[in-house]
Protein backbone atom coordinates (compact mmCIF):
# COMPACT_ATOMS: atom_id res chain seq x y z
CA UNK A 1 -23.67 -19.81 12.36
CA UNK A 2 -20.81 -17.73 10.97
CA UNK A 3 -18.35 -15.83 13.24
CA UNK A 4 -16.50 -12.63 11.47
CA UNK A 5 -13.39 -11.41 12.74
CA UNK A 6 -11.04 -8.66 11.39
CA UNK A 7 -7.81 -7.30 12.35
CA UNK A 8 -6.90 -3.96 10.73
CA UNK A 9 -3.54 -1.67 11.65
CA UNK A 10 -3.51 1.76 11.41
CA UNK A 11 -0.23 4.01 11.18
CA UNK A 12 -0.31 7.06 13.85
CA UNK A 13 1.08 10.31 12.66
CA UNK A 14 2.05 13.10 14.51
CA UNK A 15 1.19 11.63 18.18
CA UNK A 16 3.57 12.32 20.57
CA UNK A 17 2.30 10.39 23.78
CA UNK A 18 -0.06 7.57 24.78
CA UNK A 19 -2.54 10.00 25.53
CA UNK A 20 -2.97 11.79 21.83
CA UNK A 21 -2.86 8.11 20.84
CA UNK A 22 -5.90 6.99 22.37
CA UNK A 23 -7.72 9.98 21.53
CA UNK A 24 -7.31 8.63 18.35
CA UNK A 25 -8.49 4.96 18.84
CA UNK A 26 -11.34 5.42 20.88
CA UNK A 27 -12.91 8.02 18.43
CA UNK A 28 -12.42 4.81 16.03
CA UNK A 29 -13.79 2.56 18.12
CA UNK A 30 -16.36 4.26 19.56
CA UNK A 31 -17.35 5.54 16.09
CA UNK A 32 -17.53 2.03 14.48
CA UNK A 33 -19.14 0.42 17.52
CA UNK A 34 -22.21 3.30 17.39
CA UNK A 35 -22.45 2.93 13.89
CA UNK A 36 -22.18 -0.92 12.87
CA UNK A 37 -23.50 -2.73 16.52
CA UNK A 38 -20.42 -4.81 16.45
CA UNK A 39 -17.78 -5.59 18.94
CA UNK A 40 -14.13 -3.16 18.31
CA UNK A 41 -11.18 -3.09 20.46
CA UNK A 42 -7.73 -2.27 20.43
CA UNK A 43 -6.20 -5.42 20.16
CA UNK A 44 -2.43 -4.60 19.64
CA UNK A 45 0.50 -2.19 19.69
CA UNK A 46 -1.15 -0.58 22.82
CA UNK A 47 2.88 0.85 23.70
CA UNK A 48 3.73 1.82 20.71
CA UNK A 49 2.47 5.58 19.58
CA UNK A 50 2.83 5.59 16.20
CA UNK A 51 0.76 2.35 15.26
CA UNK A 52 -2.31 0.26 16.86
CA UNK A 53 -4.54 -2.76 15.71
CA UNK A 54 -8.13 -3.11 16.34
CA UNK A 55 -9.91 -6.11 16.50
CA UNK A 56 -13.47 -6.36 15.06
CA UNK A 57 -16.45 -8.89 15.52
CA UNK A 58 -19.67 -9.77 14.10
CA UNK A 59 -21.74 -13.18 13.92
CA UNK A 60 -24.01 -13.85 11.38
CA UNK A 61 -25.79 -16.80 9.12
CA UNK A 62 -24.50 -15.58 6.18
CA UNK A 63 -20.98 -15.79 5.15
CA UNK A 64 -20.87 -13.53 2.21
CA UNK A 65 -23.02 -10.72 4.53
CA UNK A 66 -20.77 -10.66 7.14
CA UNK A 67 -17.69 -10.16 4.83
CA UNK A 68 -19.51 -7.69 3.27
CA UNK A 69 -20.26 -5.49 6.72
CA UNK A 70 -16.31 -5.95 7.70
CA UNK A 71 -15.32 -4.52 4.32
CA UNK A 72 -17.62 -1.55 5.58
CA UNK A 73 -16.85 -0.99 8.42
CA UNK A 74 -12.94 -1.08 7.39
CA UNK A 75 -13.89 1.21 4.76
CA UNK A 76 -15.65 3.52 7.27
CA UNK A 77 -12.63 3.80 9.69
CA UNK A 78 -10.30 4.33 6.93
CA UNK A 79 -12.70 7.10 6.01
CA UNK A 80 -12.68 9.17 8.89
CA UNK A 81 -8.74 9.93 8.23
CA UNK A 82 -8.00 9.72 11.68
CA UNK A 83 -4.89 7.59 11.02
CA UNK A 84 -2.92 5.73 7.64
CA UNK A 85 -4.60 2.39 6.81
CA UNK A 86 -1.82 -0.02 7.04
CA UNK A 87 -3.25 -3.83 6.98
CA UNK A 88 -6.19 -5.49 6.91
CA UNK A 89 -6.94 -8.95 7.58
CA UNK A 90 -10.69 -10.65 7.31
CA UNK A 91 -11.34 -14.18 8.56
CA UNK A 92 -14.77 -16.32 8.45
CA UNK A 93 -15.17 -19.17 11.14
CA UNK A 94 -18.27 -21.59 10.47
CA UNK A 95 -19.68 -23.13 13.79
């Protein structure tokens, strides 16, 4: 059993208050979880405006598939230009 986890940071522009911010994030989360049945979350920066991390997870019994899907679905958020991709970081645990 393989575990995938990702941690990706966007860059926020123009958002002005918590509330345009998280507009934002959940149309990325929500979007990615509909899309790729995986678990997303905001995972970081949740008081700063201008910048937030989100935490994804998959598990899997193949390694090289699982790094695959998180390049995807990276590649998917970064996609919908909803915010400036800033970091990514990929990371496979075998159980």
């Amino acid at each position: 059993m393989t575990v995938g986890v990702a941690l990706v940071v966007f860059r926020l522009h123009e958002i002005h208050s918590l509330k345009d911010k998280r507009r934002i994030v959940k149309s990325l989360v929500e979007k990615s979880r509909n899309r790729f049945n995986v678990s997303v979350a905001e995972v970081g920066d949740q008081d700063v405006y201008e910048r937030t991390s989100i935490g994804i997870a998959a598990i899997g019994n193949d390694g090289r598939v699982l790094n695959s899907l998180l390049d995807r679905i990276v590649d998917f958020m970064d996609s919908l230009a909803l915010a400036e991709l800033i970091s990514r970081e990929m990371e496979l645990i075998t159980v």
